[in-house]
Protein backbone atom coordinates (compact mmCIF):
# COMPACT_ATOMS: atom_id res chain seq x y z
CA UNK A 1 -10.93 43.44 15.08
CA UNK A 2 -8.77 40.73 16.66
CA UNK A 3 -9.59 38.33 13.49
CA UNK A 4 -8.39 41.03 11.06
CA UNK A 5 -4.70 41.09 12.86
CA UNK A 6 -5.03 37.50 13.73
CA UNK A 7 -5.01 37.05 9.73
CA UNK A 8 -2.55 40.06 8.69
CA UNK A 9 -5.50 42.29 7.18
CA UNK A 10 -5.38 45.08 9.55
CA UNK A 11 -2.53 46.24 8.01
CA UNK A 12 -3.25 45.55 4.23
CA UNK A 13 -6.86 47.57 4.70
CA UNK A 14 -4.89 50.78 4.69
CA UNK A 15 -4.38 50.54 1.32
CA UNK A 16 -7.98 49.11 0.25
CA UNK A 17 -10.86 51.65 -0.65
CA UNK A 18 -12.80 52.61 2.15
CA UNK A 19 -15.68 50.49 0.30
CA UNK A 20 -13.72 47.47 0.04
CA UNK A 21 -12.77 47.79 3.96
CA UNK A 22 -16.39 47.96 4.47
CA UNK A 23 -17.49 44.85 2.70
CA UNK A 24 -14.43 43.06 4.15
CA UNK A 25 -15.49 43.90 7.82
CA UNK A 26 -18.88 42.86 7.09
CA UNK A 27 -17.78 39.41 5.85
CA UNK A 28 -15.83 38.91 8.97
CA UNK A 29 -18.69 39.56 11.23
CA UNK A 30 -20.63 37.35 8.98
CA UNK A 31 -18.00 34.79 9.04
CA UNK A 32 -17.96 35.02 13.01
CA UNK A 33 -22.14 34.37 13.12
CA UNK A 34 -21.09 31.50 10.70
CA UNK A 35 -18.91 29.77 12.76
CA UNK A 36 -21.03 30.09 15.49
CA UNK A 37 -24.08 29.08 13.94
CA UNK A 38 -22.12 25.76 12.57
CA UNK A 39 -21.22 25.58 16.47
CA UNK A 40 -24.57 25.34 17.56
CA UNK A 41 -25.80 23.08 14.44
CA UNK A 42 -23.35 20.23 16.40
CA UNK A 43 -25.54 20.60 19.46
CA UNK A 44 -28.72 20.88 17.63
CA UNK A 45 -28.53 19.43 14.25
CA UNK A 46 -30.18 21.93 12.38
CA UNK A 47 -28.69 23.13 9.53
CA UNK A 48 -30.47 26.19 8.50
CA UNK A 49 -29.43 29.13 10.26
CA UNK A 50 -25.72 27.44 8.98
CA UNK A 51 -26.82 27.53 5.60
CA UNK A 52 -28.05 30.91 5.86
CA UNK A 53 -25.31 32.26 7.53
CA UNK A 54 -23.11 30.76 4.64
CA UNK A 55 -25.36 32.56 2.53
CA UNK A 56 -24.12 36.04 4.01
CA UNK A 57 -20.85 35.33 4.22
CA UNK A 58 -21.21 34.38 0.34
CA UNK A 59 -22.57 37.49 -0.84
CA UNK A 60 -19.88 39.48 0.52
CA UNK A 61 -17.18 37.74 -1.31
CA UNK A 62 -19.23 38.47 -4.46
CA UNK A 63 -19.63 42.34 -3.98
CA UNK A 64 -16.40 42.34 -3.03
CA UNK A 65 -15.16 40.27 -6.05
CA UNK A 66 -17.78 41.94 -8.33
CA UNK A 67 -16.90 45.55 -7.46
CA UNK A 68 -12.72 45.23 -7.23
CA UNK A 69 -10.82 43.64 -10.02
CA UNK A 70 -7.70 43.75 -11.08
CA UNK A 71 -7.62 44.80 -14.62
C-alpha cells in the first residue's frame, strides 16, 4: 500500500477496472520480492531467484498490457 501512494497510483486505481487494480497490486508485491531478491543476490551472488522474480514481475506487465489497451 505505501508504494502505491509513494508513486501516485492509489489515487488513479479508482478509476481502473477492478481487474486491472488486481494485476497492478500483484506486480507491486512482485516488484517488492524483486527488489529484495536482487538485495540478497549482492550478499550471495546468485542470480536465480532474481531472475525469477523478474520473471513475475514481467508477466504482470503483459496481462496487464495484453488485457487493457487503448483503442
Amino acid at each position: 500500500m505505501t508504494a502505491l501512494i509513494l508513486h501516485g497510483s492509489y489515487e488513479r486505481a479508482k478509476f481502473m477496472p477492478q481487474g486491472m487494480r488486481d494485476v497492478g497490486s500483484a506486480m507491486h508485491s512482485n516488484a517488492s520480492r524483486l527488489a529484495v531478491a536482487a538485495k540478497d543476490a549482492g550478499a550471495t551472488g546468485d542470480l536465480k531467484p532474481v531472475l525469477e522474480a523478474m520473471a513475475k514481475v514481467t508477466a504482470q506487465c503483459v496481462a496487464c498490457h495484453s488485457a487493457y489497451r487503448v483503442k
